[in-house]
C-alpha atoms as a PDB file:
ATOM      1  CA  UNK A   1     -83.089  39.931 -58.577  1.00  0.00           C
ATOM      2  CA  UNK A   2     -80.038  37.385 -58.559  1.00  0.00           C
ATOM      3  CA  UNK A   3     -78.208  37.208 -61.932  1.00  0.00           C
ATOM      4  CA  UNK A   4     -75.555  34.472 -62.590  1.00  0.00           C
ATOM      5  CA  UNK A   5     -72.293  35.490 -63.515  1.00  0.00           C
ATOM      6  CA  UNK A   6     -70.342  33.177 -66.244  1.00  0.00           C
ATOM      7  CA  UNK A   7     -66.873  33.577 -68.706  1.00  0.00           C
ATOM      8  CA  UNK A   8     -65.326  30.726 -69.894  1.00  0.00           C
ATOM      9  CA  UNK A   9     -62.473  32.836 -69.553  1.00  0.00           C
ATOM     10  CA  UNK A  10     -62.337  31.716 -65.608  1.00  0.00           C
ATOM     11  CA  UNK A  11     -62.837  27.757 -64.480  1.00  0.00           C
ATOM     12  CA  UNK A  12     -65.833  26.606 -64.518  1.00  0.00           C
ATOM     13  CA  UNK A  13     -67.457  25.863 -60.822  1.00  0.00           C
ATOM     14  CA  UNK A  14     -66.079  22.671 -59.386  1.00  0.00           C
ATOM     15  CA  UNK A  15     -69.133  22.130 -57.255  1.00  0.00           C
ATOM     16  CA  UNK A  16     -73.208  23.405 -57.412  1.00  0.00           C
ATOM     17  CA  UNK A  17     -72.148  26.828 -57.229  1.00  0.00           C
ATOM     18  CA  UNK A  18     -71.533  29.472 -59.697  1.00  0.00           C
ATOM     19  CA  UNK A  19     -68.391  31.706 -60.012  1.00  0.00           C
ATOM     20  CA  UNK A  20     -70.534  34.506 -59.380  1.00  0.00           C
ATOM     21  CA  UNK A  21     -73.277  36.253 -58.550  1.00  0.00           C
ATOM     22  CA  UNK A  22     -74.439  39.759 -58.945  1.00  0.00           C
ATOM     23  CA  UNK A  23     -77.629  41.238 -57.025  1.00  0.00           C
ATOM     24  CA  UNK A  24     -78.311  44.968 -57.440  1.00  0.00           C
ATOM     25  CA  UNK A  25     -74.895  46.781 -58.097  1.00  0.00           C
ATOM     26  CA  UNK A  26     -72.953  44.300 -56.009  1.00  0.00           C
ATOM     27  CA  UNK A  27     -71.378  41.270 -57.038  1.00  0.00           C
ATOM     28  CA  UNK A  28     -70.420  38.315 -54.696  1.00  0.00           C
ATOM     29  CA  UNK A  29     -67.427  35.639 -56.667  1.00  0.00           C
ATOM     30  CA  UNK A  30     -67.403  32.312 -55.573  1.00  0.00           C
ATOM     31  CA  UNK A  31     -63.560  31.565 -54.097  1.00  0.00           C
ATOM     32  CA  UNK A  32     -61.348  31.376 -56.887  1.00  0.00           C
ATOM     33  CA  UNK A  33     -58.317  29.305 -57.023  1.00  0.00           C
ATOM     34  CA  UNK A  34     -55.549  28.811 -59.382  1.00  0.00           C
ATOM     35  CA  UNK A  35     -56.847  26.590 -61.721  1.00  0.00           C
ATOM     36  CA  UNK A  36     -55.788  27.577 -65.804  1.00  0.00           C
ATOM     37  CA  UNK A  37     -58.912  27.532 -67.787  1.00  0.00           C
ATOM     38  CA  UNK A  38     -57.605  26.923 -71.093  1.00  0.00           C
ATOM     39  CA  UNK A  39     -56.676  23.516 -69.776  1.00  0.00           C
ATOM     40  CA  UNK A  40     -58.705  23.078 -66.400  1.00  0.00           C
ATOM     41  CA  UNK A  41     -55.636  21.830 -64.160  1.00  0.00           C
ATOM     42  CA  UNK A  42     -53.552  23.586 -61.852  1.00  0.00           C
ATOM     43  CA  UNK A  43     -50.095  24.565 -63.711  1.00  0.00           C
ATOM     44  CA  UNK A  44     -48.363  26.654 -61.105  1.00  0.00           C
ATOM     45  CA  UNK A  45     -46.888  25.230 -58.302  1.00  0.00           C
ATOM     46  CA  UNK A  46     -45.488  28.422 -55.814  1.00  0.00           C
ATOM     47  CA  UNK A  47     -47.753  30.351 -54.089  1.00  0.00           C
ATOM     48  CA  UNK A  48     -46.731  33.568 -56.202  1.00  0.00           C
ATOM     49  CA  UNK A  49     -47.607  32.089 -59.645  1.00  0.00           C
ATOM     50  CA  UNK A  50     -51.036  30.469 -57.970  1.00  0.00           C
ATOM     51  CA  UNK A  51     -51.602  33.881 -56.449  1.00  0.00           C
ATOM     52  CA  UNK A  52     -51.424  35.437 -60.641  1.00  0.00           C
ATOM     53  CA  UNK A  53     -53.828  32.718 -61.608  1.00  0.00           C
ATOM     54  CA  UNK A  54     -56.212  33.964 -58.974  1.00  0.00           C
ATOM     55  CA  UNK A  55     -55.887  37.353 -59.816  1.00  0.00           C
ATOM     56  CA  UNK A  56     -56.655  36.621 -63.409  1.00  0.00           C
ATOM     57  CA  UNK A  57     -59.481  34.183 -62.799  1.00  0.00           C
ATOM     58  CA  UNK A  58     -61.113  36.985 -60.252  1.00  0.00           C
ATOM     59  CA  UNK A  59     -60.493  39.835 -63.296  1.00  0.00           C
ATOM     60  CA  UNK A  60     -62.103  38.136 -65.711  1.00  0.00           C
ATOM     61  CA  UNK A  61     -65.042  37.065 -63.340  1.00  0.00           C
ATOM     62  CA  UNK A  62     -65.478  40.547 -62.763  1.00  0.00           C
ATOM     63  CA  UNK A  63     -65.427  41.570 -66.153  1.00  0.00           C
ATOM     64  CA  UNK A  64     -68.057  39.521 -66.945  1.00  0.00           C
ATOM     65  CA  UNK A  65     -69.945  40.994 -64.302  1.00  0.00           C
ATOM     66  CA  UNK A  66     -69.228  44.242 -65.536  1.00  0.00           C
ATOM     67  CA  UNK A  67     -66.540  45.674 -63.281  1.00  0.00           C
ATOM     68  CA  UNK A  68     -63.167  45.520 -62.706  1.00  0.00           C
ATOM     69  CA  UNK A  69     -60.538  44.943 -59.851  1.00  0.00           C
ATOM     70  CA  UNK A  70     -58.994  48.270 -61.203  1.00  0.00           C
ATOM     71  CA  UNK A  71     -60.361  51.379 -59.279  1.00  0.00           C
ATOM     72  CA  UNK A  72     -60.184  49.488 -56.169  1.00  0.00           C
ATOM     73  CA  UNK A  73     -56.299  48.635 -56.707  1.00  0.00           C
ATOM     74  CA  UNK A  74     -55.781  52.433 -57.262  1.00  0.00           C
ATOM     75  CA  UNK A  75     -57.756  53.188 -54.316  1.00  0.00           C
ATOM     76  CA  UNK A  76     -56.325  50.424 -52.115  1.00  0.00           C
ATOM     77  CA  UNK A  77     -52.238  51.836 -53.240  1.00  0.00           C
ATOM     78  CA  UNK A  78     -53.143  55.145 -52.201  1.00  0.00           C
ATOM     79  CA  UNK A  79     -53.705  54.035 -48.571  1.00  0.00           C
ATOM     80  CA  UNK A  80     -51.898  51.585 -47.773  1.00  0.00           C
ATOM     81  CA  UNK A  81     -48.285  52.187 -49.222  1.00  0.00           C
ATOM     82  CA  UNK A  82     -46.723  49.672 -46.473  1.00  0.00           C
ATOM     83  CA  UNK A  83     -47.763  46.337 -45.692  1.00  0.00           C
ATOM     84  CA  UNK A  84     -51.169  46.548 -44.189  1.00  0.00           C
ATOM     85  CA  UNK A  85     -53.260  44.366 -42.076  1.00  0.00           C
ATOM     86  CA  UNK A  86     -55.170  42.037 -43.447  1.00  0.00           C
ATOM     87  CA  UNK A  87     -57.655  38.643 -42.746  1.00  0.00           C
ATOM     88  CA  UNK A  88     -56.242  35.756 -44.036  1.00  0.00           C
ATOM     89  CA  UNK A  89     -58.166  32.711 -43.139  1.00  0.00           C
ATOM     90  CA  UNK A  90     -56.004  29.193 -42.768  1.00  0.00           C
ATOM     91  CA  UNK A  91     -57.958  26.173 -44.674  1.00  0.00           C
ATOM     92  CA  UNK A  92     -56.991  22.638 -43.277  1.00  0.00           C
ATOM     93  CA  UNK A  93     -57.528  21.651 -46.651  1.00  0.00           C
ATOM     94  CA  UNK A  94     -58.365  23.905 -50.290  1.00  0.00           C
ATOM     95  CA  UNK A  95     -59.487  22.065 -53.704  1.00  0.00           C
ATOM     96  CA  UNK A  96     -57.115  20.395 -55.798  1.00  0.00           C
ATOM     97  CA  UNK A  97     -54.393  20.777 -53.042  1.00  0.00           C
ATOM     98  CA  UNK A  98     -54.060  24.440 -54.273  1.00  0.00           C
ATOM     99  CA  UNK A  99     -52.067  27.336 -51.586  1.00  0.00           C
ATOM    100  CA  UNK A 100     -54.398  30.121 -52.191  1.00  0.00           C
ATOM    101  CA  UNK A 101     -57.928  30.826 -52.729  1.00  0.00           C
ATOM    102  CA  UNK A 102     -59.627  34.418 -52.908  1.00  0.00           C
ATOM    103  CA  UNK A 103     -62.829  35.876 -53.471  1.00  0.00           C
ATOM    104  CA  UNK A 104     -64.195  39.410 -53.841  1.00  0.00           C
ATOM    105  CA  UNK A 105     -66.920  41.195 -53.212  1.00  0.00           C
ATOM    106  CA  UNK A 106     -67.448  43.958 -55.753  1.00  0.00           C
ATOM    107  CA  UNK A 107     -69.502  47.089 -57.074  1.00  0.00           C
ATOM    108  CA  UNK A 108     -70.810  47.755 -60.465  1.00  0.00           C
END
């Protein structure tokens, strides 16, 4: 059985989506990008401080979910002490005119 995540300590959904779902131990976030939700704009304007705002938005997701981003940041550090590899997919276009957007896939 789906379950809805919610926090009002992320932004709300822009669209008919939710900002995440959980099903069995897993949860699935909706992309997150770097809008504030204390005042539901986009403050930052360099990639770095967007790239906080995501993080936070995704952390609090999570916690709402019951999780955190934690273990797998310890994990993740052990591994890969160098710059790794990674997908990064190029968007023509993101909402709000925002530089990053991220989402996560997580376990309970």
């Amino acid at each position: 059985m789906a379950e809805v995540v919610y926090t009002k300590n992320a932004p709300d959904a822009i669209g008919p989506y939710s900002q995440a779902m959980k099903v069995g131990n897993l949860v699935f976030t909706s992309g997150q990008i770097a809008i504030d939700p204390a005042t539901g704009n986009v403050e930052a304007t360099t990639i770095e401080e967007q790239t906080h705002q995501v993080c936070k938005n995704l952390t609090n997701v999570l916690e709402a979910a019951g999780t955190s981003i934690g273990a797998f940041n310890g994990v993740y550090g052990e591994y890969f002490t160098s710059k790794p590899a990674r997908s990064c997919v190029a968007a023509k276009e993101l909402p709000k005119d925002v530089l990053v957007e991220v989402e996560v896939i997580a376990e309970v």
